[in-house]
PDB file of N, CA and C in Angstrom:
ATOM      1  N   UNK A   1       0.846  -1.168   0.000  1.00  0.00           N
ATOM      2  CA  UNK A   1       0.000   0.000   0.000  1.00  0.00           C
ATOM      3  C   UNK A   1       0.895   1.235   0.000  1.00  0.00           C
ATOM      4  N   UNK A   2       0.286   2.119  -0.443  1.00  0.00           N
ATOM      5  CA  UNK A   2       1.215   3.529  -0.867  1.00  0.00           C
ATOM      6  C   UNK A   2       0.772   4.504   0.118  1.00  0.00           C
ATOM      7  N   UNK A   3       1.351   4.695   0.746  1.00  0.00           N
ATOM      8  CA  UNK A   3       0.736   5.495   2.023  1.00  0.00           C
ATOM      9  C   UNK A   3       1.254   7.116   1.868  1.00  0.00           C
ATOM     10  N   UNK A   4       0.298   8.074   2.286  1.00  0.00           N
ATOM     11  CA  UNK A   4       0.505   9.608   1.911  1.00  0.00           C
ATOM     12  C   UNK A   4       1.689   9.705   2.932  1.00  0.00           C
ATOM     13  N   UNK A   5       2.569  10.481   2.314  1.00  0.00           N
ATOM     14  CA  UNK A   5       3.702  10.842   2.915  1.00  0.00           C
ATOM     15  C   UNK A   5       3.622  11.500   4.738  1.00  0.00           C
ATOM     16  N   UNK A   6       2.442  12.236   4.367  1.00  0.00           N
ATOM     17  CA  UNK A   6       1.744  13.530   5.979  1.00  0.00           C
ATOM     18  C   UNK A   6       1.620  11.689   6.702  1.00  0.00           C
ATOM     19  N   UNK A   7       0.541  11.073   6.253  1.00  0.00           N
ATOM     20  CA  UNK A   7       0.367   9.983   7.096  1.00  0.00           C
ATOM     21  C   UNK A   7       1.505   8.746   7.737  1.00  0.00           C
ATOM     22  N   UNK A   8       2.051   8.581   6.336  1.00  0.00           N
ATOM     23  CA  UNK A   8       3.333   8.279   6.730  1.00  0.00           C
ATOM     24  C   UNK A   8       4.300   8.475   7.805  1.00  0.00           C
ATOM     25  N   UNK A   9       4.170   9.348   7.859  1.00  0.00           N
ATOM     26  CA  UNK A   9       5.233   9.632   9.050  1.00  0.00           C
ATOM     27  C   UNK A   9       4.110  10.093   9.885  1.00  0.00           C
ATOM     28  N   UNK A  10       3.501  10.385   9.948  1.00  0.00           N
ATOM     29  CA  UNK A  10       2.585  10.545  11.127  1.00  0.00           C
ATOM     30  C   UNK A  10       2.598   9.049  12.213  1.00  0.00           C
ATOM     31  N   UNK A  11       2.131   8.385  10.941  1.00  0.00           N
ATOM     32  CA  UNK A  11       2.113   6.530  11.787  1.00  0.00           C
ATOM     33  C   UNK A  11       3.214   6.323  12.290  1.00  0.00           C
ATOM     34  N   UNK A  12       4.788   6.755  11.431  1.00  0.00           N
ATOM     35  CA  UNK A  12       5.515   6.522  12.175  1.00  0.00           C
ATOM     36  C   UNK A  12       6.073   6.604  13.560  1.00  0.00           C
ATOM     37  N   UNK A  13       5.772   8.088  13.454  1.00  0.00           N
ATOM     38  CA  UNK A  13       5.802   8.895  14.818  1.00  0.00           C
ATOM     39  C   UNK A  13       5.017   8.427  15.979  1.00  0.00           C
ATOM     40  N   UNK A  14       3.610   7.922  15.818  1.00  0.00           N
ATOM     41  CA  UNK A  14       3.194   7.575  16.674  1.00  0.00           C
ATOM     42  C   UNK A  14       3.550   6.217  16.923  1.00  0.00           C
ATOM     43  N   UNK A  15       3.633   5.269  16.304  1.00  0.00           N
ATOM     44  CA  UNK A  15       4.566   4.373  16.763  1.00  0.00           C
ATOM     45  C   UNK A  15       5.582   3.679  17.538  1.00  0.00           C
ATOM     46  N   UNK A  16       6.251   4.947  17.259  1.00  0.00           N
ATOM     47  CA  UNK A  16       7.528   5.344  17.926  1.00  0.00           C
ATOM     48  C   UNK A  16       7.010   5.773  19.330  1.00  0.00           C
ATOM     49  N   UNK A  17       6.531   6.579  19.452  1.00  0.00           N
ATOM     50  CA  UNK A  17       6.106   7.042  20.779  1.00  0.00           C
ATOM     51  C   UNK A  17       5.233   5.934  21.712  1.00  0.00           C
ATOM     52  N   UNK A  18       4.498   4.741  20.451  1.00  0.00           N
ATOM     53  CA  UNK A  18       3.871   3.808  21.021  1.00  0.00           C
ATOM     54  C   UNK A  18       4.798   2.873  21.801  1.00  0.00           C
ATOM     55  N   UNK A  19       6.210   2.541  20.938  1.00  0.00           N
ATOM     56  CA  UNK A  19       7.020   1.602  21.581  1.00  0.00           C
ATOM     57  C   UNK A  19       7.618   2.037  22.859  1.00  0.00           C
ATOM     58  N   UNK A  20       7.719   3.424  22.945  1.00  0.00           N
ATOM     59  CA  UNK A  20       8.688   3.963  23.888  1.00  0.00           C
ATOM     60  C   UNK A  20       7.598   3.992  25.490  1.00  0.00           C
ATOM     61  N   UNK A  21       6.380   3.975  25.229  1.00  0.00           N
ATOM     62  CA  UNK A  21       4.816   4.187  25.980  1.00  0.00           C
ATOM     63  C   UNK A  21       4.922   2.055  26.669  1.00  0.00           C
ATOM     64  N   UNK A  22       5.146   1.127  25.427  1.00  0.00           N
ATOM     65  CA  UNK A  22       4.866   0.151  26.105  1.00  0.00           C
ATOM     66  C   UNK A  22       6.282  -0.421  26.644  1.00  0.00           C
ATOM     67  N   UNK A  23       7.427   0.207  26.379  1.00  0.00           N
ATOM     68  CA  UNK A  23       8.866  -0.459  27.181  1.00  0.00           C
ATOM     69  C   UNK A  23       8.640   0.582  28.734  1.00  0.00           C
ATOM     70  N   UNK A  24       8.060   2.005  28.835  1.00  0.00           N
ATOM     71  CA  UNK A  24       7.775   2.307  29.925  1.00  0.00           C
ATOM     72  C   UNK A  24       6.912   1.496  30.854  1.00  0.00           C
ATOM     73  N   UNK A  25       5.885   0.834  30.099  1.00  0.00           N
ATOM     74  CA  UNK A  25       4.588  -0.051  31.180  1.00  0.00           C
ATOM     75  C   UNK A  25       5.798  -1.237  31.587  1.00  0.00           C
ATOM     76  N   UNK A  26       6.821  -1.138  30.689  1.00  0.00           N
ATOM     77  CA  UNK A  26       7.639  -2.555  31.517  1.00  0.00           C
ATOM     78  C   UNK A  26       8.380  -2.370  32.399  1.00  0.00           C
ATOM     79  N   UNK A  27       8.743  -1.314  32.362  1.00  0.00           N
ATOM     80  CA  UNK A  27       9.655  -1.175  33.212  1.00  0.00           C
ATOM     81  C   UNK A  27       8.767  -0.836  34.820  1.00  0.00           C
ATOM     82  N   UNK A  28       7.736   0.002  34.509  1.00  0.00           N
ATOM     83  CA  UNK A  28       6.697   0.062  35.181  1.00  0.00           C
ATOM     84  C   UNK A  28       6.199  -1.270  36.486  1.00  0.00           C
ATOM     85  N   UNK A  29       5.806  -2.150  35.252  1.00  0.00           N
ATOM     86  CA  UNK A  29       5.541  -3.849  36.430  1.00  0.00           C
ATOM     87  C   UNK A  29       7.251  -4.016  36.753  1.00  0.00           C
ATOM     88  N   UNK A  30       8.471  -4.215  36.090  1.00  0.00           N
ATOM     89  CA  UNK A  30       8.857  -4.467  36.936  1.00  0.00           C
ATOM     90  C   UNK A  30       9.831  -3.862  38.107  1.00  0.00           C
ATOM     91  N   UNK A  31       9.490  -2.509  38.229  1.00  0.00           N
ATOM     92  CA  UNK A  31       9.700  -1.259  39.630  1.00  0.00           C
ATOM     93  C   UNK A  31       8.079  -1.634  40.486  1.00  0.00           C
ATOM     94  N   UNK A  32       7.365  -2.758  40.117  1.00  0.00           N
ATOM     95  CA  UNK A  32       6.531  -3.235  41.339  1.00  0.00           C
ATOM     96  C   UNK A  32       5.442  -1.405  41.401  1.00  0.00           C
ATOM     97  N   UNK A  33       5.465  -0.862  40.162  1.00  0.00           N
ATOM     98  CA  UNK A  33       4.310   0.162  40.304  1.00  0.00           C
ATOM     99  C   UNK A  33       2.798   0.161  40.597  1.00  0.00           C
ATOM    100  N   UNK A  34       2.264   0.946  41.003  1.00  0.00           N
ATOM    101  CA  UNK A  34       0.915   0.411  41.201  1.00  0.00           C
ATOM    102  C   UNK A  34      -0.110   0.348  40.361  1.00  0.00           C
ATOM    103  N   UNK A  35      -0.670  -0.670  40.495  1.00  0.00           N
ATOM    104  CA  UNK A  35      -1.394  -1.282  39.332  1.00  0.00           C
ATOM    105  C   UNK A  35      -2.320  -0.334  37.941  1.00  0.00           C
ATOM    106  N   UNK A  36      -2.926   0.659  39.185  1.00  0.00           N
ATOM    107  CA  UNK A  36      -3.899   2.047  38.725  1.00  0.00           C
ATOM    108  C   UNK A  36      -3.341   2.553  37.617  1.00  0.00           C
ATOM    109  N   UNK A  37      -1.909   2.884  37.982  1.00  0.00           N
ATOM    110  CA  UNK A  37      -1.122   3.723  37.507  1.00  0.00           C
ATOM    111  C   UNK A  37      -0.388   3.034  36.577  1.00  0.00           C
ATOM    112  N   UNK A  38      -0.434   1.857  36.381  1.00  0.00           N
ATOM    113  CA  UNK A  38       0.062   1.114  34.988  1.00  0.00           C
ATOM    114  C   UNK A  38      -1.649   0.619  33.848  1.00  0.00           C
ATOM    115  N   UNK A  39      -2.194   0.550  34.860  1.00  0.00           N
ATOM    116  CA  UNK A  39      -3.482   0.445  33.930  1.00  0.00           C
ATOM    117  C   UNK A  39      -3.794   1.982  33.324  1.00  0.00           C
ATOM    118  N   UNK A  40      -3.300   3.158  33.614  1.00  0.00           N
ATOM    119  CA  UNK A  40      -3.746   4.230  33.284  1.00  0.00           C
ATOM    120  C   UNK A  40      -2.719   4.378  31.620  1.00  0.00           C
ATOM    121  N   UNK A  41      -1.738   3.834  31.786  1.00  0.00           N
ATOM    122  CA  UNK A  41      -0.950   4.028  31.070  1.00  0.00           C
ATOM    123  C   UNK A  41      -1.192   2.748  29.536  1.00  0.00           C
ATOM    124  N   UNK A  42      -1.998   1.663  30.011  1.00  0.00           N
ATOM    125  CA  UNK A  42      -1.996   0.451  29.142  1.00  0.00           C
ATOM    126  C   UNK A  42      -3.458   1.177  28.625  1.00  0.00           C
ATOM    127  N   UNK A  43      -3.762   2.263  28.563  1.00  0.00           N
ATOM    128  CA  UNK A  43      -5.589   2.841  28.494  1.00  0.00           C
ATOM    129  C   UNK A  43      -4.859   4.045  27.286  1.00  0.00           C
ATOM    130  N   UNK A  44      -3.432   4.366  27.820  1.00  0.00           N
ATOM    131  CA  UNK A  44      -3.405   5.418  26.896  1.00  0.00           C
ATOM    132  C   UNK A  44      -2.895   4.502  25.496  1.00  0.00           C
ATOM    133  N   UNK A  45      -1.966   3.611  25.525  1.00  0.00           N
ATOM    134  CA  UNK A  45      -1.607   3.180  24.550  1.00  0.00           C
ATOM    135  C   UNK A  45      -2.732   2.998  23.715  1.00  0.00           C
ATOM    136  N   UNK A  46      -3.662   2.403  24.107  1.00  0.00           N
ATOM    137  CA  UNK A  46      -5.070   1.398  23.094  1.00  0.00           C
ATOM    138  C   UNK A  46      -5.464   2.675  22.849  1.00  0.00           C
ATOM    139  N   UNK A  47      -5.391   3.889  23.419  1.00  0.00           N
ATOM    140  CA  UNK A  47      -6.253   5.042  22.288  1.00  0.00           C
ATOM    141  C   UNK A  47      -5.080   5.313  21.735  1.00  0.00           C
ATOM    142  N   UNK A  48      -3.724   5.883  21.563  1.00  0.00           N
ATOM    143  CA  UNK A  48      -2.820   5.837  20.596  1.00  0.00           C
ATOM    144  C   UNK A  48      -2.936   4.708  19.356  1.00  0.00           C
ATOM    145  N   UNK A  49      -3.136   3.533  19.878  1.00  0.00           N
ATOM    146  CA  UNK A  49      -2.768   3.071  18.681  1.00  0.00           C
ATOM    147  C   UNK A  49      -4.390   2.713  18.217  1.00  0.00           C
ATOM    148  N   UNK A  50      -5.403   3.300  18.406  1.00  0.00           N
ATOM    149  CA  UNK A  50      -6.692   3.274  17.623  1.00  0.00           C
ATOM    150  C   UNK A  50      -6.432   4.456  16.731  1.00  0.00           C
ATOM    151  N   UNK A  51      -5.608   5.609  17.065  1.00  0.00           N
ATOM    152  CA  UNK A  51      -5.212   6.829  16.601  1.00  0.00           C
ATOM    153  C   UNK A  51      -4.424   6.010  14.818  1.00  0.00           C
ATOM    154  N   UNK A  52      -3.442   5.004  15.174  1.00  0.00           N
ATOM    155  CA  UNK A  52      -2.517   4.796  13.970  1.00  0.00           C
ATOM    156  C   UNK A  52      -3.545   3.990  13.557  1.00  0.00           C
ATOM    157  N   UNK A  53      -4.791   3.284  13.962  1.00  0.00           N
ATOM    158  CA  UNK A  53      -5.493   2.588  12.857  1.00  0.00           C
ATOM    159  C   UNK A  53      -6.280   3.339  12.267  1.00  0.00           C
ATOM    160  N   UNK A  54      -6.736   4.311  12.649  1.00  0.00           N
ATOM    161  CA  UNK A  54      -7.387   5.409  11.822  1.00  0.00           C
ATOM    162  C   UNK A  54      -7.087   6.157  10.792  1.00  0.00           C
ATOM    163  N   UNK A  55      -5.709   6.568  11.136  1.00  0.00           N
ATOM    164  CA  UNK A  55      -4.408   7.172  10.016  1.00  0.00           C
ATOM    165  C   UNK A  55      -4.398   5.753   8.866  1.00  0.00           C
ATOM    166  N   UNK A  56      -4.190   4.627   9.093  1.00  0.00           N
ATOM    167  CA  UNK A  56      -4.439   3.517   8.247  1.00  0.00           C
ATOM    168  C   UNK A  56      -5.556   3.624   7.840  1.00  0.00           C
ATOM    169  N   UNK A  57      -6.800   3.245   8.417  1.00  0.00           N
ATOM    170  CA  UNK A  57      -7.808   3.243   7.353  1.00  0.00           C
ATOM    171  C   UNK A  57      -7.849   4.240   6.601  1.00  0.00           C
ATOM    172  N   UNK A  58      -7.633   5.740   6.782  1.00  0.00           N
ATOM    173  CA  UNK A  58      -7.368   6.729   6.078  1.00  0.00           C
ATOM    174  C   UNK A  58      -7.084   6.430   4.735  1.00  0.00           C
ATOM    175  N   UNK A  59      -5.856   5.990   5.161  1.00  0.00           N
ATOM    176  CA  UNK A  59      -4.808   6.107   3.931  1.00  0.00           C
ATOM    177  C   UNK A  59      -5.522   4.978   3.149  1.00  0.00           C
ATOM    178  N   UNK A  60      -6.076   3.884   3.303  1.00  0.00           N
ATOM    179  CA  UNK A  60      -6.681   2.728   2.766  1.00  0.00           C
ATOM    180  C   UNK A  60      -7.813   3.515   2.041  1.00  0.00           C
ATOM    181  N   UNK A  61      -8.339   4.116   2.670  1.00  0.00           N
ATOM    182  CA  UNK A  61     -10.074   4.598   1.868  1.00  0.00           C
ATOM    183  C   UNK A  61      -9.472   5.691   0.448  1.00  0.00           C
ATOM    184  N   UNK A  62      -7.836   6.282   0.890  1.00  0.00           N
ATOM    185  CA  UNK A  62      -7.681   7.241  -0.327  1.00  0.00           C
ATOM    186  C   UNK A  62      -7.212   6.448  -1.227  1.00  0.00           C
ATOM    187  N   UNK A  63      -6.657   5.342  -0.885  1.00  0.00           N
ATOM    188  CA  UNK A  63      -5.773   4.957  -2.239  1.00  0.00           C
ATOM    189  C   UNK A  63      -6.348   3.412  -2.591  1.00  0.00           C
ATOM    190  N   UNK A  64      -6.241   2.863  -1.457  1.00  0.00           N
ATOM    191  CA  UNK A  64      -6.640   1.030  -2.067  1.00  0.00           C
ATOM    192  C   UNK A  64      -7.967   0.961  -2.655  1.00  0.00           C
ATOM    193  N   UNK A  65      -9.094   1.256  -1.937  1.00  0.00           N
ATOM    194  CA  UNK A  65     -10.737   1.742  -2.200  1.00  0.00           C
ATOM    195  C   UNK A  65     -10.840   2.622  -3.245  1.00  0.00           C
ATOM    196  N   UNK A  66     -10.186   3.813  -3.168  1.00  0.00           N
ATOM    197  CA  UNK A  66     -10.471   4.870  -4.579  1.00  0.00           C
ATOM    198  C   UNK A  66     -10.010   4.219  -5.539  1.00  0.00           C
ATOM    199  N   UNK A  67      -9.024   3.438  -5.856  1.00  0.00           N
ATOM    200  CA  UNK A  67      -8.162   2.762  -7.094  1.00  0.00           C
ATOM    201  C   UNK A  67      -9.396   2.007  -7.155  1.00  0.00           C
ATOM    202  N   UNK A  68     -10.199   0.659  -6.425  1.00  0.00           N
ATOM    203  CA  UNK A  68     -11.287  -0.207  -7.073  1.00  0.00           C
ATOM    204  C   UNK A  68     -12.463   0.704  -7.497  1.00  0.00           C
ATOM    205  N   UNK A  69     -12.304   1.758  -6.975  1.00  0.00           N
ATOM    206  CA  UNK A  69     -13.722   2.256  -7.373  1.00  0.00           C
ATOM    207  C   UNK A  69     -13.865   3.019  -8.702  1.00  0.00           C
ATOM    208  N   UNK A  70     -12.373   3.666  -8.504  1.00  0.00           N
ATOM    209  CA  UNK A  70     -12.318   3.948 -10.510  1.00  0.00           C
ATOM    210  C   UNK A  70     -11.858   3.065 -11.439  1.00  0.00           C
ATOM    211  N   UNK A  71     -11.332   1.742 -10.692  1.00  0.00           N
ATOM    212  CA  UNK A  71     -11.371   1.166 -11.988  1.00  0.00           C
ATOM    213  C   UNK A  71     -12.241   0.376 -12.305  1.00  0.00           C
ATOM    214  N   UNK A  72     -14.135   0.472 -12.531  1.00  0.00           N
ATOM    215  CA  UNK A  72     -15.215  -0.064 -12.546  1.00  0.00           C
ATOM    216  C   UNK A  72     -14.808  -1.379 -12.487  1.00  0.00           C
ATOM    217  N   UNK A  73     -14.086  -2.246 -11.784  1.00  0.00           N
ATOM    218  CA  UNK A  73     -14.592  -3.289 -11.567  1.00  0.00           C
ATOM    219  C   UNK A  73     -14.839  -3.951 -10.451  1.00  0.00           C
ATOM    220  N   UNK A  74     -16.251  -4.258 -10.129  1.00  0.00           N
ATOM    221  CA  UNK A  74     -17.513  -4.375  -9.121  1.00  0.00           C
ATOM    222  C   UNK A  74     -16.686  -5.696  -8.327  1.00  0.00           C
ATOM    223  N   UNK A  75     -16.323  -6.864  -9.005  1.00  0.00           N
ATOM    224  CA  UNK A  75     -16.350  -7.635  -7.984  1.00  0.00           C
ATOM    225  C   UNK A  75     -14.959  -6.909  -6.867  1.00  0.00           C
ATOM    226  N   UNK A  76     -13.613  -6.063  -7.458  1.00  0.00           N
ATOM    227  CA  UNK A  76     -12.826  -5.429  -7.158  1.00  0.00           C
ATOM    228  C   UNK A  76     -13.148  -5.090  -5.857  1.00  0.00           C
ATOM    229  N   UNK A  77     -14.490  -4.311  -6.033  1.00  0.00           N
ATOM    230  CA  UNK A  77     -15.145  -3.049  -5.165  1.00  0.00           C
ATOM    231  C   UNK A  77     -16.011  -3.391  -4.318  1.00  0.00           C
ATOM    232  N   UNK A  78     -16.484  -4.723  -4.603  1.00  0.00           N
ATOM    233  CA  UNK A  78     -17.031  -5.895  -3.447  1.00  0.00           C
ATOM    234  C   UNK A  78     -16.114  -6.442  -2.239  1.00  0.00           C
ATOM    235  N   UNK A  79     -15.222  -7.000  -2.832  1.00  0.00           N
ATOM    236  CA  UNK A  79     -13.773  -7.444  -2.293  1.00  0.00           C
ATOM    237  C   UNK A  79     -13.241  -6.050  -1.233  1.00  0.00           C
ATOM    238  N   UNK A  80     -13.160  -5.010  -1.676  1.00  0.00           N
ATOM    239  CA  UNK A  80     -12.334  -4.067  -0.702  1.00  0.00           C
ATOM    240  C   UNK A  80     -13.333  -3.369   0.478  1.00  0.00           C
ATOM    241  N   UNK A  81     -14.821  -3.857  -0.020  1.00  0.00           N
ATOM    242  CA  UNK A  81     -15.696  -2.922   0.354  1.00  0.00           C
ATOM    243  C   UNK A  81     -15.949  -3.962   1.810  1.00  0.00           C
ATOM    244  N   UNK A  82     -16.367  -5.076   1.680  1.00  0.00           N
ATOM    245  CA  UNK A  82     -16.171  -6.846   2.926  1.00  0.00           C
ATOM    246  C   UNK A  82     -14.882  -6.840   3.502  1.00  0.00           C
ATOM    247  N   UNK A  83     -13.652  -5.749   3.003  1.00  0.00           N
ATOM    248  CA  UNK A  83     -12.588  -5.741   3.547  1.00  0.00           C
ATOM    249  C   UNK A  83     -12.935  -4.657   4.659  1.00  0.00           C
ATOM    250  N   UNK A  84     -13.156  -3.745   4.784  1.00  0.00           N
ATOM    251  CA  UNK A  84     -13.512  -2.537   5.065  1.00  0.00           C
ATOM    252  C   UNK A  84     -14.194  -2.667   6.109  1.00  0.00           C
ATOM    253  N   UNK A  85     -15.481  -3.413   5.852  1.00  0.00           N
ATOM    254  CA  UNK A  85     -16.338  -3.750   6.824  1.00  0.00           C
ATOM    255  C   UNK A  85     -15.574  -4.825   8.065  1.00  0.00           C
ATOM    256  N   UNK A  86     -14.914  -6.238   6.811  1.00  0.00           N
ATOM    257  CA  UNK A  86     -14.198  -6.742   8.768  1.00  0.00           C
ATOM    258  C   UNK A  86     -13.399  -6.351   9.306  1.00  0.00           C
ATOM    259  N   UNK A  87     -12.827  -5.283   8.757  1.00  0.00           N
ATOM    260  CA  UNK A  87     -11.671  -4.354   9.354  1.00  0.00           C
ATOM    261  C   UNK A  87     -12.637  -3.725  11.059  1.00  0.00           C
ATOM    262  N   UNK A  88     -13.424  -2.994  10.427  1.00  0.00           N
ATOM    263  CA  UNK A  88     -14.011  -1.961  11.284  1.00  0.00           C
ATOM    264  C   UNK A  88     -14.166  -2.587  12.747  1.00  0.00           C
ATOM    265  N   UNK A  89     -14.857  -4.101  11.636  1.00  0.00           N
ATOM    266  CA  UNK A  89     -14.921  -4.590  13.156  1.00  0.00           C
ATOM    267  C   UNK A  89     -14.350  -4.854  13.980  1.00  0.00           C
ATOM    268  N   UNK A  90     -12.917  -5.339  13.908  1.00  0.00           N
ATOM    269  CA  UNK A  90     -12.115  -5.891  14.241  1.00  0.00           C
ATOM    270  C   UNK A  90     -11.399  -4.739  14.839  1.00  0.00           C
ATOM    271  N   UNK A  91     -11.606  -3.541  14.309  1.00  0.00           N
ATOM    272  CA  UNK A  91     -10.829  -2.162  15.139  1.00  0.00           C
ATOM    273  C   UNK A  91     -11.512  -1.854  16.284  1.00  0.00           C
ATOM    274  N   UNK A  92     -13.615  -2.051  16.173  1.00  0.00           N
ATOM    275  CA  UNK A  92     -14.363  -1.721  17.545  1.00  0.00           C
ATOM    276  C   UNK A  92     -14.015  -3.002  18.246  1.00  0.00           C
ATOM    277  N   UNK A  93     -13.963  -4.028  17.957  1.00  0.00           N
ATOM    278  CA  UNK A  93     -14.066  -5.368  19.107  1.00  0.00           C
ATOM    279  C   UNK A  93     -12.821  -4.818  20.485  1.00  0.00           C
TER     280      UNK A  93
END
């Protein structure tokens, strides 16, 4: 997938900040921190990284989806469209 450059590094960035967010929760359990206060932190990650699946679907609806949809072919646009949908779900579950 060809991802917009702004998004691109956007995902990256958050990423980055994601890895650096879950080697802190480790170090976290093991300095014996309190639980609250590592669950507060395992609450921020899952909205960060709902943040980089959003920037993904983004980038998916401009380029993978717009490409089936101009190039009229339906079963194409069936296929990305059942993609789309078990995605979503799989992002609310």
């Amino acid at each position: 997938m060809a991802h917009d450059k702004q998004n691109r590094d956007a995902i990256l960035k958050r990423l980055s900040r994601l890895n650096g967010q879950v080697q802190g929760v480790s170090r976290m359990v093991e300095d014996g921190r309190y639980c609250v206060d590592i669950l507060n932190q395992t609450a921020a990650i899952r909205s960060a990284l709902r943040g980089v699946e959003r920037l993904l679907i983004e980038d998916h609806a401009r380029s993978c989806m717009e490409d089936a949809i101009q190039s009229g072919d339906q079963d194409r646009q069936r296929v990305m469209f059942r993609e789309v949908v078990e995605l979503m779900d799989k992002v609310r579950g």
